[in-house]
C-alpha atoms as a PDB file:
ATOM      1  CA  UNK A   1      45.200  57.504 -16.035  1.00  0.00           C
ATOM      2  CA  UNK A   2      43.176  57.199 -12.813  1.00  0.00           C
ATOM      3  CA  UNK A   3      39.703  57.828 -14.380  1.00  0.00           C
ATOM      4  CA  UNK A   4      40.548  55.049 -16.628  1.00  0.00           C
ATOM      5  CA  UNK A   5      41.591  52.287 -13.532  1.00  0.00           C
ATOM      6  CA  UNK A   6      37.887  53.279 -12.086  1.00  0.00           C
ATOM      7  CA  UNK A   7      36.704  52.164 -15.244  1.00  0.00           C
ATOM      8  CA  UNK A   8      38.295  48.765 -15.197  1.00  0.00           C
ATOM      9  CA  UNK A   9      37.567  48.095 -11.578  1.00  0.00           C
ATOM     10  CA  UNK A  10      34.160  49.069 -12.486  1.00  0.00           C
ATOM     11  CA  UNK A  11      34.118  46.904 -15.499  1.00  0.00           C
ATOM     12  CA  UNK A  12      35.660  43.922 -13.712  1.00  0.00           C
ATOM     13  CA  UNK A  13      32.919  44.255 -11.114  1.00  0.00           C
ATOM     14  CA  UNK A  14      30.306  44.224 -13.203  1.00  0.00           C
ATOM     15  CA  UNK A  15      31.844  40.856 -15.396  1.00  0.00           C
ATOM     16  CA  UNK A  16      31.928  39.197 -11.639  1.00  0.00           C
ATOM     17  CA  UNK A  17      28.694  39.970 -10.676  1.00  0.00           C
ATOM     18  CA  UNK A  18      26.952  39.182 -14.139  1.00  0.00           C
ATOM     19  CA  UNK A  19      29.135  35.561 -14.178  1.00  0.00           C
ATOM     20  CA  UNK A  20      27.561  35.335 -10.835  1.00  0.00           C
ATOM     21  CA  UNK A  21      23.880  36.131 -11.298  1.00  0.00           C
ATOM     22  CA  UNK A  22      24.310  33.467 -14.419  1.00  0.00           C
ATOM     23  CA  UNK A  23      25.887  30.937 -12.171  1.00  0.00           C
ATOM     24  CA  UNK A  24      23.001  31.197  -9.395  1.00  0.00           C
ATOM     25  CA  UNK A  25      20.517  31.556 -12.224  1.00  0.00           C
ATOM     26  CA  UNK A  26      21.532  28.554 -14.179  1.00  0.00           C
ATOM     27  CA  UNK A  27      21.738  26.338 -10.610  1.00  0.00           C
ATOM     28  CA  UNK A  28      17.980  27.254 -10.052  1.00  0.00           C
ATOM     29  CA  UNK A  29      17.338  26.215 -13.431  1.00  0.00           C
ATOM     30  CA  UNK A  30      18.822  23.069 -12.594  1.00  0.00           C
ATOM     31  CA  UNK A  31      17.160  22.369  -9.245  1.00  0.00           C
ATOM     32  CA  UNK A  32      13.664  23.470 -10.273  1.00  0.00           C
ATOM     33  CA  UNK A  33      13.911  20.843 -13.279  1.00  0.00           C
ATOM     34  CA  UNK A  34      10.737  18.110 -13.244  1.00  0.00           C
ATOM     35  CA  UNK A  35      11.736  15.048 -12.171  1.00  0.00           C
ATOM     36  CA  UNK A  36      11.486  12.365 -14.443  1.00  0.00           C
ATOM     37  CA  UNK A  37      10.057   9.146 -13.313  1.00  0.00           C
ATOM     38  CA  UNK A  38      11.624   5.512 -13.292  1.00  0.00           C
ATOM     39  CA  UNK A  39       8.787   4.248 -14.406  1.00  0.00           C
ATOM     40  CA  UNK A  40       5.438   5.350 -15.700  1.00  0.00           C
ATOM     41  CA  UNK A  41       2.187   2.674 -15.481  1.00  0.00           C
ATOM     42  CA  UNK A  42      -1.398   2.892 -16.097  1.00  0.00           C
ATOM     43  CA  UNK A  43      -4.411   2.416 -13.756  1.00  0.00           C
ATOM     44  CA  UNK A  44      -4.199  -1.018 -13.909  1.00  0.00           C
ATOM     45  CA  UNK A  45      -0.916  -1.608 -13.617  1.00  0.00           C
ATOM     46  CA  UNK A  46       1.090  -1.878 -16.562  1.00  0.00           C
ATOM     47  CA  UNK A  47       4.291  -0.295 -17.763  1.00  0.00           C
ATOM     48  CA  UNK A  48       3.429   2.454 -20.164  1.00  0.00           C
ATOM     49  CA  UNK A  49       7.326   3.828 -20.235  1.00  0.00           C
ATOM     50  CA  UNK A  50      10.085   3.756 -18.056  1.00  0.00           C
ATOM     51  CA  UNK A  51      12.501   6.636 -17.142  1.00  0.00           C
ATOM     52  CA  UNK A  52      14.737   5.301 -19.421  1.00  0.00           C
ATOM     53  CA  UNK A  53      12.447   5.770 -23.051  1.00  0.00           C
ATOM     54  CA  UNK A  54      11.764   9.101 -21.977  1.00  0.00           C
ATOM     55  CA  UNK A  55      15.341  10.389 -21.536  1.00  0.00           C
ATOM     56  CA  UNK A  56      16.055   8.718 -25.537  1.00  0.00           C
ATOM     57  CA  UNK A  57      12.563  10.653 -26.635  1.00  0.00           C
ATOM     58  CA  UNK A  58      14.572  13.877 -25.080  1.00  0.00           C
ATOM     59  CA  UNK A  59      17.621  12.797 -26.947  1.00  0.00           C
ATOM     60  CA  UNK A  60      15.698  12.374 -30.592  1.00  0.00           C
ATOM     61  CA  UNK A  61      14.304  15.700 -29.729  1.00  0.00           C
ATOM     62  CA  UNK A  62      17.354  17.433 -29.221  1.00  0.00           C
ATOM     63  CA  UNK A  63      19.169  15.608 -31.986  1.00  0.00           C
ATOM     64  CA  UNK A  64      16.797  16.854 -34.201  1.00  0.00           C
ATOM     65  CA  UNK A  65      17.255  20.439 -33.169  1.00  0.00           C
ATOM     66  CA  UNK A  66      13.787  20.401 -31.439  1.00  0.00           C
ATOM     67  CA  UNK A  67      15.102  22.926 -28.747  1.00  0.00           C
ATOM     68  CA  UNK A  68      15.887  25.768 -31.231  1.00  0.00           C
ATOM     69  CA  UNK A  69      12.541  26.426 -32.344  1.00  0.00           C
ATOM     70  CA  UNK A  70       9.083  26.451 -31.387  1.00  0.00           C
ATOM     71  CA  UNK A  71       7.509  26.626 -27.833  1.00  0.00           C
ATOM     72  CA  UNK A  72      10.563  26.328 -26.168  1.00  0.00           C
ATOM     73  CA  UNK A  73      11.570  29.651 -26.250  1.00  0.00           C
ATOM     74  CA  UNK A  74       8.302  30.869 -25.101  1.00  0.00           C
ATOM     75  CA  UNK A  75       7.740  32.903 -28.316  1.00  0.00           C
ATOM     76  CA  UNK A  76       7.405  30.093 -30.786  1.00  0.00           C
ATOM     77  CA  UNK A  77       4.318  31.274 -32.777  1.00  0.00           C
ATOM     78  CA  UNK A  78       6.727  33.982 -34.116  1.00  0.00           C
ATOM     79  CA  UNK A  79       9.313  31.940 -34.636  1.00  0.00           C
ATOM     80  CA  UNK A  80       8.048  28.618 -36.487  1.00  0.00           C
ATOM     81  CA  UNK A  81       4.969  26.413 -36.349  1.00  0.00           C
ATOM     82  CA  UNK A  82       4.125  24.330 -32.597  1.00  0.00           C
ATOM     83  CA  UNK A  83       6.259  21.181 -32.999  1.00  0.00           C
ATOM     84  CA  UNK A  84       4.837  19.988 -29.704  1.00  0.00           C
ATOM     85  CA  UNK A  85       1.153  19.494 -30.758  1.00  0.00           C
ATOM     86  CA  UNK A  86       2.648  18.219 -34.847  1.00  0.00           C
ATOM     87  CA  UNK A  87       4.408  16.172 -33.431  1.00  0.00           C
ATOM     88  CA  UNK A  88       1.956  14.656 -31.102  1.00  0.00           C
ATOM     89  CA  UNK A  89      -0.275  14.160 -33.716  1.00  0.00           C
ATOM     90  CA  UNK A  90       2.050  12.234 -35.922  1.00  0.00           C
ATOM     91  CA  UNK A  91       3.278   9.845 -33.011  1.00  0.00           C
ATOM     92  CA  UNK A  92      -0.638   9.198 -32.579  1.00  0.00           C
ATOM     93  CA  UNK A  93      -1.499   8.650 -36.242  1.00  0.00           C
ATOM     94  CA  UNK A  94       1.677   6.547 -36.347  1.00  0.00           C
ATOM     95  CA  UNK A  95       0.813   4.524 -33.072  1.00  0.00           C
ATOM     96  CA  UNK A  96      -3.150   4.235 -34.269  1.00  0.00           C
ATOM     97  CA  UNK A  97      -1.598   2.697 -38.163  1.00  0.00           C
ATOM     98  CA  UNK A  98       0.537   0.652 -36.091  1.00  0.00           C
ATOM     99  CA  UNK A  99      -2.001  -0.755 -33.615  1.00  0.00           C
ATOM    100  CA  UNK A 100      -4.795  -1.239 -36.305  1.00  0.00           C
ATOM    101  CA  UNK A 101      -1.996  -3.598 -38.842  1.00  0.00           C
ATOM    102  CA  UNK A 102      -1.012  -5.285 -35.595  1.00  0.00           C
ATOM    103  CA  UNK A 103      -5.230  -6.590 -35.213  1.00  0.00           C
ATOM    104  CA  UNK A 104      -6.419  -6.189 -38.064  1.00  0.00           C
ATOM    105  CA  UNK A 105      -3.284  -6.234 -40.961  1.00  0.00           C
ATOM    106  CA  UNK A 106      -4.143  -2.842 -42.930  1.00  0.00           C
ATOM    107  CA  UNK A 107      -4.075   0.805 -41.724  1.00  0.00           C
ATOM    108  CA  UNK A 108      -5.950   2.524 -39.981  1.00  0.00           C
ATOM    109  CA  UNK A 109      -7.591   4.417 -42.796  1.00  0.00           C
ATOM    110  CA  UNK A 110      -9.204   1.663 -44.812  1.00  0.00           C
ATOM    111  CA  UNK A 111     -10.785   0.025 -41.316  1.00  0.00           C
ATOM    112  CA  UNK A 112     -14.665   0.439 -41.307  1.00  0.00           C
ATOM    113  CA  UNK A 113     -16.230   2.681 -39.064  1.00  0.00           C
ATOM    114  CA  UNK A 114     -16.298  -0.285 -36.116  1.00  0.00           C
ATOM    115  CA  UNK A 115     -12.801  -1.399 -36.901  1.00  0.00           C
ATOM    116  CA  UNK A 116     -11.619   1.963 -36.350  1.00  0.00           C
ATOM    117  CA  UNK A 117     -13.373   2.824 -33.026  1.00  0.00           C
ATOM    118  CA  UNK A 118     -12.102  -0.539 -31.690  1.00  0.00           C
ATOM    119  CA  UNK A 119      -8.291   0.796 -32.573  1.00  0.00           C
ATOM    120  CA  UNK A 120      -9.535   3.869 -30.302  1.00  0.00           C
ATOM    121  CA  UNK A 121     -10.528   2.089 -27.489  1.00  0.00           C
ATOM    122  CA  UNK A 122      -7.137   0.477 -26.696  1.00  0.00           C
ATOM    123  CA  UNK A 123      -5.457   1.284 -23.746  1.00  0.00           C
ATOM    124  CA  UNK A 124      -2.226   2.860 -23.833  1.00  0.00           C
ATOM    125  CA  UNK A 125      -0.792  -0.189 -23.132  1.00  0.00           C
ATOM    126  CA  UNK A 126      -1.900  -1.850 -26.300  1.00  0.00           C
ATOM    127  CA  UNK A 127       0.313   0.866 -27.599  1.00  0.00           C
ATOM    128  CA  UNK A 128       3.514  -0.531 -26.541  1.00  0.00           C
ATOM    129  CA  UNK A 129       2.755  -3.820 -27.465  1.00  0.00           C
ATOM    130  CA  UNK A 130       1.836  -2.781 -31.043  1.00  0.00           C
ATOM    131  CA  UNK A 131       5.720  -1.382 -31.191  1.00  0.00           C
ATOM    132  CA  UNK A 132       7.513  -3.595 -29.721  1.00  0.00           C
END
């Protein structure tokens, strides 16, 4: 019967210090997190994004389960395919199609050649105004 109270004191002990290294763990998680910016602008001065857009981006993300796969584990080319650079690559297909009905009124695909490098040489700005 005493051997067996050794065991629960030691299994008690190590729950409490486990809880604890999770606790202290999870706070410096917390506190090393990037800071995310009120408002993001471009070298001449307009408003790309404000803190605001990026916190819903992070919301669509998670919504769509964007956490539970890919590079966020740190192992993601085992797991599934990068979502981070797909899905950078559609947003900038979809932005470019966007921009290029916006000036010219058809997509970006069936621009000519000069129609097309004129979409490419907007500024990030002309982005936003395309979308909104």
């Amino acid at each position: 019967m005493h051997n067996s109270r050794k065991l629960w004191t030691l299994l008690g002990v190590v729950f409490l210090l486990s809880f604890a290294a999770l606790g202290w763990i999870g706070r410096e998680i917390y506190l090393a997190a990037p800071p995310i910016p009120s408002v993001v602008k471009s070298s001449d001065g307009a408003v790309l994004y404000t803190g605001e857009e990026i916190q819903r981006g992070q919301q669509l993300w998670l919504s769509t389960g964007g956490q539970q796969l890919g590079t966020v584990w740190g192992h993601g080319s085992y797991v599934a395919p990068d979502w981070s650079a797909d899905w950078l690559h559609r947003e900038a297909v979809a932005l470019r199609d966007l921009l290029a009905r916006d000036i010219f009124g058809a997509d970006f695909q069936w621009l000519s050649t000069s129609g097309q490098g004129a979409c490419d040489r907007q500024s990030p700005g002309a982005f936003r105004s395309a979308l909104w």
